[in-house]
Protein backbone atom coordinates (compact mmCIF):
# COMPACT_ATOMS: atom_id res chain seq x y z
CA UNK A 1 19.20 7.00 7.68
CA UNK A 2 17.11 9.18 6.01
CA UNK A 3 19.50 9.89 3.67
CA UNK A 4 19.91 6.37 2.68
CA UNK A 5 15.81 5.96 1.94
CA UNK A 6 16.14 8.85 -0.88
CA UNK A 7 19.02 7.27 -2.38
CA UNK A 8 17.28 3.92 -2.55
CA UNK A 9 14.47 5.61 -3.71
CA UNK A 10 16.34 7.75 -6.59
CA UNK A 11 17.81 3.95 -7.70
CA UNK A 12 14.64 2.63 -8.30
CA UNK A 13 12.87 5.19 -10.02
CA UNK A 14 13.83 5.84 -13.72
CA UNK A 15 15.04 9.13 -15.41
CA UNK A 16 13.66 8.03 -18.89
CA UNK A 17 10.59 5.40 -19.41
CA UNK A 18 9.31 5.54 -23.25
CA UNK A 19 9.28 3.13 -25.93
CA UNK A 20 11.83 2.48 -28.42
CA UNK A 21 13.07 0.51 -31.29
CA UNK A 22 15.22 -2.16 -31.77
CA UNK A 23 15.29 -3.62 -35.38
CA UNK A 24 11.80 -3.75 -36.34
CA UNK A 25 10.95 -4.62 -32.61
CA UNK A 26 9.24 -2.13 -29.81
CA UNK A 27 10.89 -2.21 -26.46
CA UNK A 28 10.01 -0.73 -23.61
CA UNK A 29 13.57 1.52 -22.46
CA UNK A 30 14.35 3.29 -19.23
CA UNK A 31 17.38 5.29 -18.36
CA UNK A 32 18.54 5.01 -14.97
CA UNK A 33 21.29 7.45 -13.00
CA UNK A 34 23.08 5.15 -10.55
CA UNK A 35 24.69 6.87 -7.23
CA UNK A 36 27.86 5.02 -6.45
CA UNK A 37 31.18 5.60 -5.03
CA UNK A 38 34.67 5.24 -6.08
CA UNK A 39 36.88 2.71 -4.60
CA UNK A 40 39.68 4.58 -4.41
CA UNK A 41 38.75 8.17 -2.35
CA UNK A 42 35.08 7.23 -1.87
CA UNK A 43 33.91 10.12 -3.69
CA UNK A 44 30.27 10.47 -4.82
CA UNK A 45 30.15 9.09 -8.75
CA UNK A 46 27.48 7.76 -11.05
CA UNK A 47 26.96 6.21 -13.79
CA UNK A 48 23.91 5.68 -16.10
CA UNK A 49 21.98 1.98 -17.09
CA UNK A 50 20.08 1.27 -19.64
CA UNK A 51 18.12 -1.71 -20.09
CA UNK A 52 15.44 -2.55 -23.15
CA UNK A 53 13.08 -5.18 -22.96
CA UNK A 54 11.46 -7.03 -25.86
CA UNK A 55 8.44 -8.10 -24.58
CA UNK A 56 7.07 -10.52 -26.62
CA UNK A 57 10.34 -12.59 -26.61
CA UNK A 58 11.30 -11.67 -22.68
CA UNK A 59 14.32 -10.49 -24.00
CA UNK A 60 16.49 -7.72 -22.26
CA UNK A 61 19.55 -5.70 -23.54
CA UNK A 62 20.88 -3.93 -20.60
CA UNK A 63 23.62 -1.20 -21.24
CA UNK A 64 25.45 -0.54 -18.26
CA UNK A 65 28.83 0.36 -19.48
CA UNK A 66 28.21 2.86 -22.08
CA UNK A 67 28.94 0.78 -24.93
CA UNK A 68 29.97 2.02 -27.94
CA UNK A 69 28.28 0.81 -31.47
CA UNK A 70 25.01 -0.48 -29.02
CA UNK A 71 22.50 1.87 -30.55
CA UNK A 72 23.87 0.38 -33.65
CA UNK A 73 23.26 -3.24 -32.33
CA UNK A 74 19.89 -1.68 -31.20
CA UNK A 75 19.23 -0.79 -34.82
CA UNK A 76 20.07 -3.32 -36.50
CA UNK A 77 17.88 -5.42 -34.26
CA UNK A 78 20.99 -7.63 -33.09
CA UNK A 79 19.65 -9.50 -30.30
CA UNK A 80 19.40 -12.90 -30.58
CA UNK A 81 18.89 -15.66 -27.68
CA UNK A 82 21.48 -18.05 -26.70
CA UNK A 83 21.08 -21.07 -24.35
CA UNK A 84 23.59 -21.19 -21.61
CA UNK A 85 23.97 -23.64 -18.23
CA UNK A 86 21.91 -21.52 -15.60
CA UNK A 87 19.21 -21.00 -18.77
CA UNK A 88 18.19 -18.33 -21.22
CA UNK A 89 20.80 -15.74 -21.81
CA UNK A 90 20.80 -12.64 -24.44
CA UNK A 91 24.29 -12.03 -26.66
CA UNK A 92 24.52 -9.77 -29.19
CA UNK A 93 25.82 -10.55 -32.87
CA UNK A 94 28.59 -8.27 -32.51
């Protein structure tokens, strides 16, 4: 049990918190490291997620794939809203 309260813990705190551009914009960007497991043996695995949010605009970018070309996206400022059924949602140009 206790184990399980540090993990939780570890998920909700972020490795990274600074500010950082996207186009001309400022976001606020934290880096998290996500404990997981993998299907097939169970093993202990991670992997890392990145969101950025815009705030002025309410607008987050959330990398949790490791996506290649988004720093370039980032850069280029290439977030743009979209309207959707269930609301608001944020695509990228690209």
């Amino acid at each position: 049990m206790l184990a399980a309260a540090a993990a939780t813990a570890a998920h909700q705190s972020p490795a990274i918190t600074a500010p950082a551009p996207v186009g001309d914009r400022k976001a606020l960007y934290r880096e998290y490291r996500i404990a997981c497991a993998t299907r097939d043996t169970g093993e202990g695995a991670s992997y890392e997620q990145r969101p950025w949010l815009l705030p002025e605009s309410q607008t987050l970018l959330v990398d949790e794939y490791g996506l290649d070309g988004i720093d370039t996206i980032r850069a280029d400022g290439g977030v743009r809203p979209r309207r959707r059924r269930g609301g608001l949602a944020d695509r990228t140009r690209r």
